[in-house]
Structure formats: C-alpha cells, structure tokens
N, C-alpha and C. Protein backbone atom coordinates (compact mmCIF):
# COMPACT_ATOMS: atom_id res chain seq x y z
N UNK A 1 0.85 -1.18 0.00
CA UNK A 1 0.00 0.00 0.00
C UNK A 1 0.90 1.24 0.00
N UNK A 2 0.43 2.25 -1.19
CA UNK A 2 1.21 3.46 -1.18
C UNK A 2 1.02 4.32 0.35
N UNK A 3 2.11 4.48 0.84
CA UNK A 3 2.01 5.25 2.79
C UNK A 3 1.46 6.67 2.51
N UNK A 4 1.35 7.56 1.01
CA UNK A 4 0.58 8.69 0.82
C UNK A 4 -0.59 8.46 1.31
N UNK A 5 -1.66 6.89 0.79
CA UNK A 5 -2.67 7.03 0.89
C UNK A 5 -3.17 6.21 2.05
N UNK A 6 -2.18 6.24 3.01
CA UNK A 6 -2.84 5.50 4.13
C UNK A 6 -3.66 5.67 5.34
N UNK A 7 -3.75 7.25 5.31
CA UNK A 7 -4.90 8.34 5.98
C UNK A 7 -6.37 7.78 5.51
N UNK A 8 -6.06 7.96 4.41
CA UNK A 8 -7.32 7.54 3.44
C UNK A 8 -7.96 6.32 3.56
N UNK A 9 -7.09 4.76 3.21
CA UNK A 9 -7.61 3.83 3.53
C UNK A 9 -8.17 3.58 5.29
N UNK A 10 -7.68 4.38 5.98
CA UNK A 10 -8.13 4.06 7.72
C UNK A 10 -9.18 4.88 7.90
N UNK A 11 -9.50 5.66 7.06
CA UNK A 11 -10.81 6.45 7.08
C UNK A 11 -11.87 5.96 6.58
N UNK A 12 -11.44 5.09 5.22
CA UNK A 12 -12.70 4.61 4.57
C UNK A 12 -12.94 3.07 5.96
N UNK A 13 -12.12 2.92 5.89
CA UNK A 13 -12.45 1.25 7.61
C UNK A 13 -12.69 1.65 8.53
N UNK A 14 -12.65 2.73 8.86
CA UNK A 14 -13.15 3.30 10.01
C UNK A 14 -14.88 3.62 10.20
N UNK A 15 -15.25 4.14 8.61
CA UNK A 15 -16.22 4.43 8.08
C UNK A 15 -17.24 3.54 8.28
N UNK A 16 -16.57 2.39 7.05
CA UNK A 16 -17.00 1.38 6.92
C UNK A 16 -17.53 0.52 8.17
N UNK A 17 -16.53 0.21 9.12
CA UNK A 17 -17.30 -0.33 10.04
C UNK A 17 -18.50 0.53 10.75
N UNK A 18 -18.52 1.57 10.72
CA UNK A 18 -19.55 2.59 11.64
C UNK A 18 -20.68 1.95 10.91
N UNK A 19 -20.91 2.47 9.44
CA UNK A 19 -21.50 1.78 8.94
C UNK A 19 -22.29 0.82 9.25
N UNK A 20 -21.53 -0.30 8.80
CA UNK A 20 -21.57 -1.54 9.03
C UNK A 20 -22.31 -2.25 10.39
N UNK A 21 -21.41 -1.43 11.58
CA UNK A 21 -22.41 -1.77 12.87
C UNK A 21 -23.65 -1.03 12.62
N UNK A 22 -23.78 0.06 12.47
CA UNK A 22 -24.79 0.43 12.52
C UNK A 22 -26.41 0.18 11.95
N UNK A 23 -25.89 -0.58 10.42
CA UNK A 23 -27.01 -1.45 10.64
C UNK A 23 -27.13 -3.41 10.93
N UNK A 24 -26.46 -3.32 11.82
CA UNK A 24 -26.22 -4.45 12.80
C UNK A 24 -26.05 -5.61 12.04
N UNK A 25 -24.94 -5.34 11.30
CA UNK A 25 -24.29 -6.42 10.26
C UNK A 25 -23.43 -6.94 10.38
N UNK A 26 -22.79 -8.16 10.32
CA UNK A 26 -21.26 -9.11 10.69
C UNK A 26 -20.25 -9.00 9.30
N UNK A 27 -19.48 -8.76 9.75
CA UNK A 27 -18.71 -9.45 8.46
C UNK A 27 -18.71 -9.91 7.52
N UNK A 28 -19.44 -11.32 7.90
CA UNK A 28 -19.79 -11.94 7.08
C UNK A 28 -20.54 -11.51 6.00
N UNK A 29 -21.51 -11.11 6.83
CA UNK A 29 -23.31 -10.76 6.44
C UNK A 29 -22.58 -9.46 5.13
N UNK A 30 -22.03 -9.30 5.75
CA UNK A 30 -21.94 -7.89 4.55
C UNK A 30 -20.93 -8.23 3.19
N UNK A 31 -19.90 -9.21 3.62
CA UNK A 31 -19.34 -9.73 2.25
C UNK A 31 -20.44 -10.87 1.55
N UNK A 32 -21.06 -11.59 2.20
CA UNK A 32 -21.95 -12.12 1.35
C UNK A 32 -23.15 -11.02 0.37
N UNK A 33 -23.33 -10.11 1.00
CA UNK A 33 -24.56 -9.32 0.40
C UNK A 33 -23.64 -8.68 -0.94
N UNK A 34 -22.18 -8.33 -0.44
CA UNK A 34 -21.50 -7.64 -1.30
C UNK A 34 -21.15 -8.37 -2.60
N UNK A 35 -21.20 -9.60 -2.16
CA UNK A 35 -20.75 -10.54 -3.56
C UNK A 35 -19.43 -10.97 -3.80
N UNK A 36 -18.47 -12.26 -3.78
CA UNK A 36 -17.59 -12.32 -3.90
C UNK A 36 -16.40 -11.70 -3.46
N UNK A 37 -17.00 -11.39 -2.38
CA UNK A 37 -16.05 -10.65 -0.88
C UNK A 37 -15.36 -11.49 0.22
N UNK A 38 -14.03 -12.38 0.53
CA UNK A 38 -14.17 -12.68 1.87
C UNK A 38 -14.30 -11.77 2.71
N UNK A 39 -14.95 -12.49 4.06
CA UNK A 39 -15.26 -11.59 5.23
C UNK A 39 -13.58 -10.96 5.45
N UNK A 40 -12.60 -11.79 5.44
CA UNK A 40 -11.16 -11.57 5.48
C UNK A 40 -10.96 -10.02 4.87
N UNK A 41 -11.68 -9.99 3.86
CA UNK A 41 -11.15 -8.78 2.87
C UNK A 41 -11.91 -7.41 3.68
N UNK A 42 -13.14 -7.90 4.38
CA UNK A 42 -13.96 -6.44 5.00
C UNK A 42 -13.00 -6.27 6.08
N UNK A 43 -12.38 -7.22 6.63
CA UNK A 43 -11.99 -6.90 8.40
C UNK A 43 -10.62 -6.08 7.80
N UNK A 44 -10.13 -6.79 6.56
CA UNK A 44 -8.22 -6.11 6.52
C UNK A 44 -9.17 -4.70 6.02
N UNK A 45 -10.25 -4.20 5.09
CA UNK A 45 -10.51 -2.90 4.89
C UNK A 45 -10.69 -2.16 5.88
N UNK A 46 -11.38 -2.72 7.20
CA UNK A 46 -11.72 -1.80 7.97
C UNK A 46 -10.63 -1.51 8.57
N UNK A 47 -9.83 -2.26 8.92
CA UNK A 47 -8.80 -2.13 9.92
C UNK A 47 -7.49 -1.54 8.92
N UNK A 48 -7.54 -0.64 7.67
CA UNK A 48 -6.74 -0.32 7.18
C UNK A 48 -5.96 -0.86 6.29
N UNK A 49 -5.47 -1.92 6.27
CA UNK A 49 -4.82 -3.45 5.91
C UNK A 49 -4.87 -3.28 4.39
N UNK A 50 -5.83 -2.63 3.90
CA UNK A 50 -6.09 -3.80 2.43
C UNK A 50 -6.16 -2.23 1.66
N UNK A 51 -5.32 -2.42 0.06
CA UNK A 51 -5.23 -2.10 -0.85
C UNK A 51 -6.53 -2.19 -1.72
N UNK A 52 -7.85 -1.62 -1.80
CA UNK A 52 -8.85 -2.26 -2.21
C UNK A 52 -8.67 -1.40 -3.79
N UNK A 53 -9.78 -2.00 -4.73
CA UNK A 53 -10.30 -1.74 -5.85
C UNK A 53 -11.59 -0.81 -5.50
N UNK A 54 -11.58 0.13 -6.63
CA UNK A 54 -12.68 1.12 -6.27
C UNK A 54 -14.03 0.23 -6.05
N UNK A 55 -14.02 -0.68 -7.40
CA UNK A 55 -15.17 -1.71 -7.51
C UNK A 55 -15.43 -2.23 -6.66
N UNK A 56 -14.99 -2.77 -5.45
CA UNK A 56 -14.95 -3.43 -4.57
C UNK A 56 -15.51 -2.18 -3.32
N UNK A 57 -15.27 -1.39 -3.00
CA UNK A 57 -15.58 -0.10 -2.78
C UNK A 57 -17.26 -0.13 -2.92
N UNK A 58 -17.42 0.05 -4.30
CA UNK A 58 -18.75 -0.04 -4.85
C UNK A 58 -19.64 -0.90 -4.40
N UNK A 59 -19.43 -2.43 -4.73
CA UNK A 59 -19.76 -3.18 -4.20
C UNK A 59 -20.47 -3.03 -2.77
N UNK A 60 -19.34 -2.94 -1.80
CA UNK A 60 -19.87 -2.57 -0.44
C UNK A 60 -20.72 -1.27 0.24
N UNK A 61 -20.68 -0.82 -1.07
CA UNK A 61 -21.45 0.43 -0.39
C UNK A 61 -23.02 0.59 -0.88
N UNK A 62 -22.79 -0.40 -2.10
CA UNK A 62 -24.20 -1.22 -2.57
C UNK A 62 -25.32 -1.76 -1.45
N UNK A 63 -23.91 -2.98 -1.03
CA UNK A 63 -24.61 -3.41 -0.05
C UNK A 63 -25.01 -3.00 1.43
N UNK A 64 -24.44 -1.50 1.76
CA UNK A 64 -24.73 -1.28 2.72
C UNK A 64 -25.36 0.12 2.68
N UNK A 65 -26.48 0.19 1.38
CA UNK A 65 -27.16 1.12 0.64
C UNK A 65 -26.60 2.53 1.25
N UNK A 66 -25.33 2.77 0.93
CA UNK A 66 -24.62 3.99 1.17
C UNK A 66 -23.96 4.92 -0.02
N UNK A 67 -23.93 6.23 0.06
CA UNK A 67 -22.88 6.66 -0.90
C UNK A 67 -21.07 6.23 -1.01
N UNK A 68 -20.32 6.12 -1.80
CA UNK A 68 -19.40 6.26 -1.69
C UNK A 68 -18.34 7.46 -0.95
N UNK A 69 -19.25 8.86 -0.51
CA UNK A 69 -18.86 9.63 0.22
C UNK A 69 -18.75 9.69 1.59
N UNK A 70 -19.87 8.68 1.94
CA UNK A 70 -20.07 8.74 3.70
C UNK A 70 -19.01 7.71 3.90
N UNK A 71 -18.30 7.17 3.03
CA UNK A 71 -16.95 6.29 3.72
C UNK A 71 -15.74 6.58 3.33
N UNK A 72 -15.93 8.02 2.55
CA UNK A 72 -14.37 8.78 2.40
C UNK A 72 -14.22 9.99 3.36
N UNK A 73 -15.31 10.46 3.85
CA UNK A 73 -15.45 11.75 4.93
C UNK A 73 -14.75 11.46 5.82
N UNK A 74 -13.97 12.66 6.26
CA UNK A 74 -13.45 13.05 7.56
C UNK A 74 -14.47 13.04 8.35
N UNK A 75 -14.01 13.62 10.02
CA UNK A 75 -15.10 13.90 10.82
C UNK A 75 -13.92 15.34 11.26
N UNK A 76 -13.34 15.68 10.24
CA UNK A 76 -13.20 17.12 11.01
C UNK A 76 -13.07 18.57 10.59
C-alpha cells in the first residue's frame, strides 16, 4: 500500500465499520450481500490493511445502501 494514501484507507475502515455496525451487520453478512467478498477482505478494509479496488468499494457500499462519500469523509 502506497504510505501517501494510508490516511485515506483508515478512514474509509473506520467508516465502513460505523456503517456496518450500525445497521447491525457481521462481516460476514456484509461480504456475502456484497458478492464475492471474503469476510477476510472487510476486516483487513476496515482495519486499514487492504489495498482495495474502487469496484470493490462499490460493491460494499451497494450493499450497505450507502454513498461512496459517507466512507471517504473526515469527521473534522
């Protein structure tokens, strides 16, 4: 992972899980809805870890009927 954009990826997993708990979803539950997701791949996103594809991005924000903005936002 490029270390420029590593603000970025801990923001979108940070996001993502808020998200994610918030409408009281597992891991799992949300790479299955997402399609061809391991749960492996949501936990390394949230937790920063993972180099993702925008598509993949997409995907999850499909499934967690969100914009792609509410998981690139700051909170400051």
């Amino acid at each position: 992972m490029d270390e420029k954009f590593v603000s970025i990826y801990k923001t979108a997993g940070k996001n993502l899980r808020d998200q994610r708990k918030e409408k009281n979803m597992s891991q799992q539950q949300l790479a299955d809805l997402a399609g061809k997701i391991d749960r492996s791949k949501i936990s390394d996103i949230e937790n920063g870890k993972e180099d993702f594809l925008f598509s993949t991005l997409l995907k999850i924000c499909i499934a967690l009927d969100i914009n792609v903005d509410d998981l690139l936002k700051t909170n400051s």
